[in-house]
Protein backbone atom coordinates (compact mmCIF):
# COMPACT_ATOMS: atom_id res chain seq x y z
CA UNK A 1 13.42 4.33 29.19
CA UNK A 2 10.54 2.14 27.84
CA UNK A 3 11.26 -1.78 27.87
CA UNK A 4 10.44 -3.85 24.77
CA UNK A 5 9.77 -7.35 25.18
CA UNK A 6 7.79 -10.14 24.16
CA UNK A 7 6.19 -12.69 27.05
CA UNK A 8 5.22 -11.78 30.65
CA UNK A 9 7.63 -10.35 33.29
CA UNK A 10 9.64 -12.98 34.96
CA UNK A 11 9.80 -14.94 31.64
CA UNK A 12 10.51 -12.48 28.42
CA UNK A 13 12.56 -12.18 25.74
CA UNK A 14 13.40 -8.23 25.25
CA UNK A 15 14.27 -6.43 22.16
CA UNK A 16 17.62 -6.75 20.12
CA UNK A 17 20.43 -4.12 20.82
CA UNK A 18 22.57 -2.28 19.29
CA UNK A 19 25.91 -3.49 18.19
CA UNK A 20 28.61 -1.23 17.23
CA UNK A 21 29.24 -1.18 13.63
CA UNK A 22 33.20 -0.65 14.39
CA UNK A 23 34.43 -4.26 16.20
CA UNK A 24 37.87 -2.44 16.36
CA UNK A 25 37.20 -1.62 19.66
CA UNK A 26 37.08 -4.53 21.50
CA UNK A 27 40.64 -5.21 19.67
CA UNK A 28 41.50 -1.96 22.09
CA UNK A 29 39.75 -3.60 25.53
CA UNK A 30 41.43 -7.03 24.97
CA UNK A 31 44.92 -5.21 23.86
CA UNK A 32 44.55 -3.20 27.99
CA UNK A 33 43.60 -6.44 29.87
CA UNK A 34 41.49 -6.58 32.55
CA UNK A 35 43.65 -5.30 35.22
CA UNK A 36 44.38 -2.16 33.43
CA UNK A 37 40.64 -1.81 32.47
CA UNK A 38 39.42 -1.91 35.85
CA UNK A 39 42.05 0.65 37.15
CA UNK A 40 40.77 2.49 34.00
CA UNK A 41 36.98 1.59 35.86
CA UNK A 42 38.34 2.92 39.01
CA UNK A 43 37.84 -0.05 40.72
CA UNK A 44 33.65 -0.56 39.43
CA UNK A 45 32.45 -3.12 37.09
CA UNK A 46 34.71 -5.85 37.91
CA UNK A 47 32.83 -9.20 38.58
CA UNK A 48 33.33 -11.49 41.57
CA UNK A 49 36.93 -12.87 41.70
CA UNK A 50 35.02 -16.37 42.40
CA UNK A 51 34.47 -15.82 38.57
CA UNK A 52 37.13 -17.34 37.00
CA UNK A 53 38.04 -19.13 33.01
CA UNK A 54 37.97 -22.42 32.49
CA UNK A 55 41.12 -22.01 30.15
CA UNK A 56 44.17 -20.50 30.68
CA UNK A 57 45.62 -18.13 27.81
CA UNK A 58 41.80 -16.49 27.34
CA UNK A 59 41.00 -13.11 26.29
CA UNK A 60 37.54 -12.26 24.12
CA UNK A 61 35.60 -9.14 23.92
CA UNK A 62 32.49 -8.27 22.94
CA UNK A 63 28.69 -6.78 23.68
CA UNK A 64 26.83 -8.69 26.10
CA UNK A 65 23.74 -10.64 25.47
CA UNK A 66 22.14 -11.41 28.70
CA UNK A 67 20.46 -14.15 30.23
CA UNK A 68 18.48 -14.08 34.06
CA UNK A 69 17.58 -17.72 34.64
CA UNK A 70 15.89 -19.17 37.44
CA UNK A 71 18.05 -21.00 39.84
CA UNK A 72 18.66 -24.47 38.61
CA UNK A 73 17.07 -23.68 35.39
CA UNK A 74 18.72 -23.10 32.01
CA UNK A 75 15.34 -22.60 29.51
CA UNK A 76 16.24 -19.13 28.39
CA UNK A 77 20.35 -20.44 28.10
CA UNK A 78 19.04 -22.65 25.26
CA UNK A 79 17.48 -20.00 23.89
CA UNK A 80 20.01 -17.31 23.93
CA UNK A 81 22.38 -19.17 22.26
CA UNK A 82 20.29 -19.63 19.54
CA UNK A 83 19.31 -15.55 19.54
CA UNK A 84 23.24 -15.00 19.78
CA UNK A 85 25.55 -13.11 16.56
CA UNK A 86 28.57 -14.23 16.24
CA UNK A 87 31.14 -11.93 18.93
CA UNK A 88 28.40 -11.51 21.26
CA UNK A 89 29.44 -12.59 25.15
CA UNK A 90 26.32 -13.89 26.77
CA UNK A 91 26.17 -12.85 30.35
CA UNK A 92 24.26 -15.50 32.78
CA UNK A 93 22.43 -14.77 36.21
CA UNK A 94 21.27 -17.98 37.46
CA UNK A 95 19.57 -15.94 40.45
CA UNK A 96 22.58 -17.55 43.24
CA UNK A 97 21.72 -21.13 41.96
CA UNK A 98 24.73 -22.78 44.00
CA UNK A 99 23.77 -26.59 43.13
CA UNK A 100 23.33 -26.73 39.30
CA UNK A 101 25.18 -26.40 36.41
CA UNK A 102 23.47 -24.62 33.63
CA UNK A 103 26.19 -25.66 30.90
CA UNK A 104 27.94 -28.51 29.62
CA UNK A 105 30.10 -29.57 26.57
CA UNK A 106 27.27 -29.85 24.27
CA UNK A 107 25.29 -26.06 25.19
CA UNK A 108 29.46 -25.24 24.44
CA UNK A 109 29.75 -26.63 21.40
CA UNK A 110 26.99 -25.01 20.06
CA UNK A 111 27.40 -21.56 21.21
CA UNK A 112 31.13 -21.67 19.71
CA UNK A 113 30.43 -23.25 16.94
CA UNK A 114 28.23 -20.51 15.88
CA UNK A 115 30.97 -18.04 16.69
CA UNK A 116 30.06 -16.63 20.75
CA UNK A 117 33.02 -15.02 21.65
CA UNK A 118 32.48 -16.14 25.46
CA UNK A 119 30.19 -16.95 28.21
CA UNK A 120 30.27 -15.38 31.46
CA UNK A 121 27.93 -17.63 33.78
CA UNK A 122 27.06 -16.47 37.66
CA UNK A 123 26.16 -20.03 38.44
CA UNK A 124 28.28 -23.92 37.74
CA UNK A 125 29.21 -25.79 34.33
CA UNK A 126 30.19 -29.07 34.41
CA UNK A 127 31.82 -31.46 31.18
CA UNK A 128 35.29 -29.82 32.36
CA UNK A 129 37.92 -31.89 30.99
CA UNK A 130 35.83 -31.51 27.50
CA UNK A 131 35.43 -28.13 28.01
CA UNK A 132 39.11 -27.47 28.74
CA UNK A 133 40.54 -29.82 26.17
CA UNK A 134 38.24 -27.15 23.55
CA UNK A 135 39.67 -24.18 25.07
CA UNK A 136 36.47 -23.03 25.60
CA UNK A 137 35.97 -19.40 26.25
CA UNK A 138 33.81 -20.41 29.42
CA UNK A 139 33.76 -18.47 32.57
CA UNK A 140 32.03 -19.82 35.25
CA UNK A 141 31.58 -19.39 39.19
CA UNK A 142 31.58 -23.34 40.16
CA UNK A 143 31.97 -26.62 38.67
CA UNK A 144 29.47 -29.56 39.20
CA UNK A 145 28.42 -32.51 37.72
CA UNK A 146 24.01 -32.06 38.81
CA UNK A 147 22.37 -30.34 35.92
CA UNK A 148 18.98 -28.62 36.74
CA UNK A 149 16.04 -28.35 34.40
CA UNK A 150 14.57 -26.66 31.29
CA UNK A 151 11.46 -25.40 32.01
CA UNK A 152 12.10 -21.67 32.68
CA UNK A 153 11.25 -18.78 33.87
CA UNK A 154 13.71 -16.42 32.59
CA UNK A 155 14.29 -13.46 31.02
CA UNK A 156 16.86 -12.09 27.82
CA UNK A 157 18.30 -9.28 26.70
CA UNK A 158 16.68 -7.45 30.11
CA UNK A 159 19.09 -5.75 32.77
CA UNK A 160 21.14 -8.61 34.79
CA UNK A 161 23.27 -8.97 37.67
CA UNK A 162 26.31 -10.94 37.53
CA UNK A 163 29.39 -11.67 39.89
CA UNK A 164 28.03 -8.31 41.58
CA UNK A 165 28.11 -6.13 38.53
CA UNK A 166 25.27 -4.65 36.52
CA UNK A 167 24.53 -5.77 33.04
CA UNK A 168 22.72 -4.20 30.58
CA UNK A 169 22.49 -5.69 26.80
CA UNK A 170 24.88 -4.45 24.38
CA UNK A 171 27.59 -3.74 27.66
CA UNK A 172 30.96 -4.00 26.74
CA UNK A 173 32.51 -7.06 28.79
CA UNK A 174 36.16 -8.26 28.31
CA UNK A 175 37.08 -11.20 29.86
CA UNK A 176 40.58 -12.61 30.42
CA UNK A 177 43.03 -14.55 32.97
CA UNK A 178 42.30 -12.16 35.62
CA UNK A 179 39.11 -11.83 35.46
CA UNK A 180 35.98 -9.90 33.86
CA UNK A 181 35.12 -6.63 33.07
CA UNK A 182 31.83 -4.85 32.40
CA UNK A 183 32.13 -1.22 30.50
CA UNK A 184 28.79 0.68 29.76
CA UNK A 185 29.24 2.30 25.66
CA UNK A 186 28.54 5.32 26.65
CA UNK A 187 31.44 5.56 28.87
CA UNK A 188 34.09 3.72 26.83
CA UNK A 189 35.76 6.79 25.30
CA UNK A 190 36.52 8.17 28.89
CA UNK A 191 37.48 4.49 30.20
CA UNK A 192 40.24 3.72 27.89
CA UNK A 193 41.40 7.55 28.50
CA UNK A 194 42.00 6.35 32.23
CA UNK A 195 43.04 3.28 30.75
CA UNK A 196 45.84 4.59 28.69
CA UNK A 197 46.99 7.09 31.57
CA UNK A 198 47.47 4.14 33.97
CA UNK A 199 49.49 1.93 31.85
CA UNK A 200 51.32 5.09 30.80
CA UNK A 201 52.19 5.45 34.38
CA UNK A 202 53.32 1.32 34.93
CA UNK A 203 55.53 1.70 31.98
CA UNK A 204 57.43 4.41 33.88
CA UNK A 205 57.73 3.19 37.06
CA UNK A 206 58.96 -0.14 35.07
CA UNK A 207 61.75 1.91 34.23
CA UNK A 208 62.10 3.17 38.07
CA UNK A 209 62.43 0.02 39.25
CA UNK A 210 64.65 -1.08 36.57
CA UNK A 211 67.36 2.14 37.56
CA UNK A 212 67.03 0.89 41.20
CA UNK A 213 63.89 2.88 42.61
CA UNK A 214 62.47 -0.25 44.33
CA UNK A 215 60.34 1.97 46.26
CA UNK A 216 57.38 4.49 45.69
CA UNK A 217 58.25 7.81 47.26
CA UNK A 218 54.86 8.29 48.21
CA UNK A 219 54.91 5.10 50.14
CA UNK A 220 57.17 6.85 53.17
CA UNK A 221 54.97 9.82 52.54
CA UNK A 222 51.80 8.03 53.58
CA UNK A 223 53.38 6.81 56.58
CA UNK A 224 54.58 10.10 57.85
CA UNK A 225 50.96 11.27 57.89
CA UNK A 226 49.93 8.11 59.43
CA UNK A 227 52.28 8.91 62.27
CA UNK A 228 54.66 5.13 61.65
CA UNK A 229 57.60 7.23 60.47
């Protein structure tokens, strides 16, 4: 696949992609949760646990617009807020940056004021008590108050990596209490399939435990072949 962008590599902005004309599906993802969704991923595409919302009572989904930054450096942030569309999720690598913040209440502000569903950062914020009194949709790996600089490199809308998951623009990523998900389009159809089949099978062994099956049957089965019963 041939890579349109403008700029040099290491410090591009690449083309646009395609959002899906029919938002009704991220209704779906958010309605699952990301615990079910994973299952649903068996196990893949689930970002760092170190990942976490600065808000409780979160849930957004939406297609990712994504960000590489150099570490300490949040140029092409700026930027991709500005190139945003309202229900995008921007997706940040700040390349392991472990000292800076690349957001504060002000980046925030503007990027929900134009209607960014979320943003998923690999990297620190800082302006928490502002950003929690918003109920920002911010997830971040870190908190502090050192910001870095603005001069770049950086790269948007090019393939990212964040909290140990691969990004690509226009990825599907729902983010909630529990965590983040990442769900390629191509694959969503077969996803919430897996999806549906796995909370299918909670519901009944909900009503299990409720009748007073406490306990798996499979559980004692494993152990027999493991030799403990």
């Amino acid at each position: 696949m041939k890579r349109i962008f403008t700029g040099k590599i290491g410090f591009c902005i690449g083309s646009d992609f395609e959002r899906p004309k029919d938002r009704s599906i991220f209704e779906i993802l958010k309605g699952f949760g990301t615990p079910a969704l994973s299952d649903g991923l068996n196990k893949f595409n689930t970002m760092h646990p170190d990942i976490k919302p600065v808000s409780n009572n979160t849930c957004v989904a939406g297609p990712a617009l994504t960000v590489r930054m150099r570490a300490g450096d949040n140029l092409m942030l700026h930027k991709a807020i500005g190139l945003a569309l309202p229900g995008d999720v921007i997706v940040v690598d700040t390349c392991g940056s472990v000292n800076n913040s690349v957001m504060g209440d002000l980046m925030a502000s503007a990027a929900f004021k134009k209607g960014i569903a979320a943003v998923v950062i690999d990297g620190g914020i800082r302006d928490i008590t502002e950003l929690r009194e918003k109920q920002f949709p911010v997830f971040a790996r870190f908190i502090t108050p050192a910001v870095g600089d603005k001069d770049g490199p950086g790269e948007i809308n090019l393939p990212v990596c964040c909290g140990g998951v691969p990004v690509l623009p226009g990825d599907y990523v729902v983010a909630d209490n529990n965590g983040v998900v990442v769900i390629p389009p191509e694959m969503a159809e077969a996803i919430i399939d897996g999806t549906r089949k796995k909370l299918s099978y909670e519901e009944k062994r909900a009503k299990e435990i409720e009748a007073g099956v406490f306990m798996k049957p499979d559980i004692d089965e494993k152990l027999r072949s493991s030799g403990v019963l």
